[in-house]
C-alpha atoms as a PDB file:
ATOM      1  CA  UNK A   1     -16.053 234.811 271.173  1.00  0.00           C
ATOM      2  CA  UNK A   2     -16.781 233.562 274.913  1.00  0.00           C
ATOM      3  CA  UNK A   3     -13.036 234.016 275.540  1.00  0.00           C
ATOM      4  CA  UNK A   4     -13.271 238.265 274.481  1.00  0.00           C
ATOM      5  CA  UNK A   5     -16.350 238.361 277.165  1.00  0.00           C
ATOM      6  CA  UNK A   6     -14.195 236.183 280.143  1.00  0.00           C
ATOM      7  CA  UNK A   7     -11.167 239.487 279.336  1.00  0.00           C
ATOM      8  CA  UNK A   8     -14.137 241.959 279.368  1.00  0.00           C
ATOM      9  CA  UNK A   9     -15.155 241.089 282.265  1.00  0.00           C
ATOM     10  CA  UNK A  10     -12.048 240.461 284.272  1.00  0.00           C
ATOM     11  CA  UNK A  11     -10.993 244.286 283.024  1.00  0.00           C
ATOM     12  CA  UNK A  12     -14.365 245.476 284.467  1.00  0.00           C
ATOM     13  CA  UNK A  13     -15.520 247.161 281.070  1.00  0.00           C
ATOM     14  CA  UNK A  14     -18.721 246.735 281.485  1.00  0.00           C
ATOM     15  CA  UNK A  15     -20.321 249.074 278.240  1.00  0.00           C
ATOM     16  CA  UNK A  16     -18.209 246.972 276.294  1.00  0.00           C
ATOM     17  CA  UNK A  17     -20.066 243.508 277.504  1.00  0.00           C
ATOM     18  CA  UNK A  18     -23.289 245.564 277.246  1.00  0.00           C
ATOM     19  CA  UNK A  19     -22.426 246.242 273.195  1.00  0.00           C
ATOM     20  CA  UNK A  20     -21.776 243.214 273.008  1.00  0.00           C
ATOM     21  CA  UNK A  21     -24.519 241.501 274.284  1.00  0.00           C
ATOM     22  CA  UNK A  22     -26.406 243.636 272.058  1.00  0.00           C
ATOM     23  CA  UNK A  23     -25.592 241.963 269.265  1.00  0.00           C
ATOM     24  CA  UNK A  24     -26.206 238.368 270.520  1.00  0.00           C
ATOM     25  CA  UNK A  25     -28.883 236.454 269.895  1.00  0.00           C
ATOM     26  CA  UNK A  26     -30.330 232.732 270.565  1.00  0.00           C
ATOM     27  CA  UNK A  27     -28.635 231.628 267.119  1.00  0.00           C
ATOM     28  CA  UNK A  28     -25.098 233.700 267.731  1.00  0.00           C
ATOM     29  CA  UNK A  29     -24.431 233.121 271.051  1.00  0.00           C
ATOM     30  CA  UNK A  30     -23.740 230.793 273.540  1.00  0.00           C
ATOM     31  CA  UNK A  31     -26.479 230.671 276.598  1.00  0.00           C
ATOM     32  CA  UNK A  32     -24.274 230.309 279.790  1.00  0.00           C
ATOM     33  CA  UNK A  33     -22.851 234.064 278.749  1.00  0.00           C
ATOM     34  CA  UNK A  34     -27.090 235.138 278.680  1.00  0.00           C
ATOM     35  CA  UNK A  35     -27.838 236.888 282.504  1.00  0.00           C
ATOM     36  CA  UNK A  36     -29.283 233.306 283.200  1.00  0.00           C
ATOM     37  CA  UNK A  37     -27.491 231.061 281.756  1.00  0.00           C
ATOM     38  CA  UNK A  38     -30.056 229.377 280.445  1.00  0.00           C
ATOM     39  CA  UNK A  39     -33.605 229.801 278.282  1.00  0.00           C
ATOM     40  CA  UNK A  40     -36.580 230.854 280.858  1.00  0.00           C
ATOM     41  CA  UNK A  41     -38.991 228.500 280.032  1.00  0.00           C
ATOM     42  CA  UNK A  42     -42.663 229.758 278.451  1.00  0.00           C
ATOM     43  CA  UNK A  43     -45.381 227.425 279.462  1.00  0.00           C
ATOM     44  CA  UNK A  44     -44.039 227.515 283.849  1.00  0.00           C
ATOM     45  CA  UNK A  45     -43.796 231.233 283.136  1.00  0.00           C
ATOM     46  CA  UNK A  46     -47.184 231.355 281.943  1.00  0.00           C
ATOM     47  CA  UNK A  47     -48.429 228.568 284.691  1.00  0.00           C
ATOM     48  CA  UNK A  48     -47.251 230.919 287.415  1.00  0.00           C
ATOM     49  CA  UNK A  49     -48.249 234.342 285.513  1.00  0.00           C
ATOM     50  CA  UNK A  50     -51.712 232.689 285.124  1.00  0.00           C
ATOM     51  CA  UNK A  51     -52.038 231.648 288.749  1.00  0.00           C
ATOM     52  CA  UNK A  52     -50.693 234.858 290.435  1.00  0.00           C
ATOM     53  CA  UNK A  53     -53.229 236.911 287.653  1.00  0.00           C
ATOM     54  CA  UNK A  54     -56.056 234.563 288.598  1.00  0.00           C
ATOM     55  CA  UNK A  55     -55.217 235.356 292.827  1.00  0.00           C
ATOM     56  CA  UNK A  56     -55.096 239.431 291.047  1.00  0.00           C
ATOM     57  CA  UNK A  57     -59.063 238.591 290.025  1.00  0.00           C
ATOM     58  CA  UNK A  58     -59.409 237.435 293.808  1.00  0.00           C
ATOM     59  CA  UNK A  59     -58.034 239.744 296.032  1.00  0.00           C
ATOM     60  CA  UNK A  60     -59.762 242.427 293.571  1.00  0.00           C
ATOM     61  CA  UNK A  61     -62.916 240.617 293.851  1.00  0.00           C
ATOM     62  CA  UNK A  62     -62.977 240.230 297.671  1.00  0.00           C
ATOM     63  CA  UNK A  63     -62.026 243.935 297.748  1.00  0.00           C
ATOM     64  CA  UNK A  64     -64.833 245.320 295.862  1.00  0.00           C
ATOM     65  CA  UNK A  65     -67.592 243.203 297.452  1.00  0.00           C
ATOM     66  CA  UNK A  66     -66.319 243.916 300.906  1.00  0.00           C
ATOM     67  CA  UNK A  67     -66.237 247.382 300.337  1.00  0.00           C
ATOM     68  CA  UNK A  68     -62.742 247.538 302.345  1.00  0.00           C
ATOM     69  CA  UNK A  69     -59.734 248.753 300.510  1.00  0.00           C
ATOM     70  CA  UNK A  70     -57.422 247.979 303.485  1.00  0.00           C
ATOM     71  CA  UNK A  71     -53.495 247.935 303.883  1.00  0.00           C
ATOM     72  CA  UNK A  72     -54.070 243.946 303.425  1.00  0.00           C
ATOM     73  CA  UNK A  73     -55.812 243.985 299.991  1.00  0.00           C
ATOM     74  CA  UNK A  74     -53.784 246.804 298.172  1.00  0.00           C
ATOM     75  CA  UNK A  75     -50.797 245.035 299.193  1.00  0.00           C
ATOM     76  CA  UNK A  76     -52.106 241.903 297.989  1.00  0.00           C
ATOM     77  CA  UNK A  77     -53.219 243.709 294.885  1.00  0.00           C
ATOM     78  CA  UNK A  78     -50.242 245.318 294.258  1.00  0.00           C
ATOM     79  CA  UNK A  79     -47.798 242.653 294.867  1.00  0.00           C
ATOM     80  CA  UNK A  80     -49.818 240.546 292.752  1.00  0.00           C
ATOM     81  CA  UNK A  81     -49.773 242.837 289.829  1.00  0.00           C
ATOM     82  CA  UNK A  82     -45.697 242.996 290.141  1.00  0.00           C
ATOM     83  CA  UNK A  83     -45.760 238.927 290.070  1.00  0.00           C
ATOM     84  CA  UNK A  84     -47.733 239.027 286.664  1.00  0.00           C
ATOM     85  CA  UNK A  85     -45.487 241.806 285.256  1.00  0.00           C
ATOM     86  CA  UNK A  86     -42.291 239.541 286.566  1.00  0.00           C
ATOM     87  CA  UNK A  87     -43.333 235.978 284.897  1.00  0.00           C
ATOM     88  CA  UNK A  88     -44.378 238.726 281.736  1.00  0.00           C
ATOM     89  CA  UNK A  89     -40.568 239.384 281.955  1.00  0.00           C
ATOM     90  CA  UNK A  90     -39.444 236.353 281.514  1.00  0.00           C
ATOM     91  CA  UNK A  91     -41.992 235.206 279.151  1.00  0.00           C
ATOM     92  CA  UNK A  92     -40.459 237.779 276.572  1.00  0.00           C
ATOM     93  CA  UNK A  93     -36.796 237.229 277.512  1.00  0.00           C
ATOM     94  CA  UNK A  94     -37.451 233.752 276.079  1.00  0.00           C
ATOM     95  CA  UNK A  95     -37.157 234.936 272.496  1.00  0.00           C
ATOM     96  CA  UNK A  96     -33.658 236.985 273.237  1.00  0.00           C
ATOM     97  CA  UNK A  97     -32.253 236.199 276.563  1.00  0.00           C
ATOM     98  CA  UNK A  98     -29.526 238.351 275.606  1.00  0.00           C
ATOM     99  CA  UNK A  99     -31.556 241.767 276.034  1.00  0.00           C
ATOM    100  CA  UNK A 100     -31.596 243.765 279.706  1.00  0.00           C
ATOM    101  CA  UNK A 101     -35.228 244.880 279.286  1.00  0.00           C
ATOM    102  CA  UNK A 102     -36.998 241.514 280.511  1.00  0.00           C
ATOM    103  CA  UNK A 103     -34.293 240.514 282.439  1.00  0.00           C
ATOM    104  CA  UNK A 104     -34.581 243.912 284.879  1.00  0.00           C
ATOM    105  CA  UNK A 105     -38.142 243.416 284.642  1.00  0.00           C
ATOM    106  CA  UNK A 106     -37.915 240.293 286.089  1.00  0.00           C
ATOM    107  CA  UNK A 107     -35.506 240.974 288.675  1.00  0.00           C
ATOM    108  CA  UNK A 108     -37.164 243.990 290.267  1.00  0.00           C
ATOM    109  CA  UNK A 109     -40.873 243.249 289.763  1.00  0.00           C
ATOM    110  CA  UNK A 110     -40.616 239.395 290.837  1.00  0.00           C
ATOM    111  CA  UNK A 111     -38.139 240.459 294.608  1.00  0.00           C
ATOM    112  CA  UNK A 112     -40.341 243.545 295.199  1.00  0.00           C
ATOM    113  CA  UNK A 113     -43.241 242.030 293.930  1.00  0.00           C
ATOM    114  CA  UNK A 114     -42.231 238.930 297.406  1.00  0.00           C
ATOM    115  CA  UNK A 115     -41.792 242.085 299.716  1.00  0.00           C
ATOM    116  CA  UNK A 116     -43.978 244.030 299.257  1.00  0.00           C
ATOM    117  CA  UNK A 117     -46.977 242.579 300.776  1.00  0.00           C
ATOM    118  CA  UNK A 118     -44.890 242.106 304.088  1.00  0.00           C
ATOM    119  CA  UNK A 119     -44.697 245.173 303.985  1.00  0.00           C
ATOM    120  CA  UNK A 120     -47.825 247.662 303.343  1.00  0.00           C
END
């Protein structure tokens, strides 16, 4: 099976790798063909989910009692809240690493999520 996916990809059909990672699964498949190459692990995804949520609570917090709702703490806010919904990505994409959904998740909510407080 890994030797169809290699000629897939070297012709450049790319709906055809998509079908077929479809129909993979943790059992089925191998994990270096998965868009990591390996299985995102849970409990760091949840450390760092947990610690960028509990920052969410403080920038929210320090926003509210100052009474300022600056460039500084919506960016902080908001960049936080794109760090949660990244690790959340990856969290699910544990149970089928196989499936685009949390991978895309992950990929744009964790690099925008970097940014976007340089940025307000």
């Amino acid at each position: 099976m890994e030797r169809s996916v290699l000629e897939t990809r070297a012709k450049g059909n790319y709906s055809a790798e998509q079908a077929w990672r479809d129909s993979c699964t943790k059992d089925t498949c191998p994990l270096n063909l998965s868009y990591w190459g390996y299985l995102p692990s849970v409990p760091a995804n949840a450390l760092f989910a947990a610690l960028f949520g509990i920052s969410l609570l403080g920038f929210v917090t320090a926003s509210i009692v100052s009474r300022k709702f600056l460039g500084f703490s919506i960016a902080m806010i908001s960049g936080s809240i794109l760090e949660v919904l990244g690790y959340a990505g990856r969290i699910v994409s544990f149970s089928n690493p196989f499936n685009q959904n949390g991978f895309l998740i992950q990929i744009v909510c964790l690099t925008i999520g970097k940014l976007h407080p340089l940025f307000p």
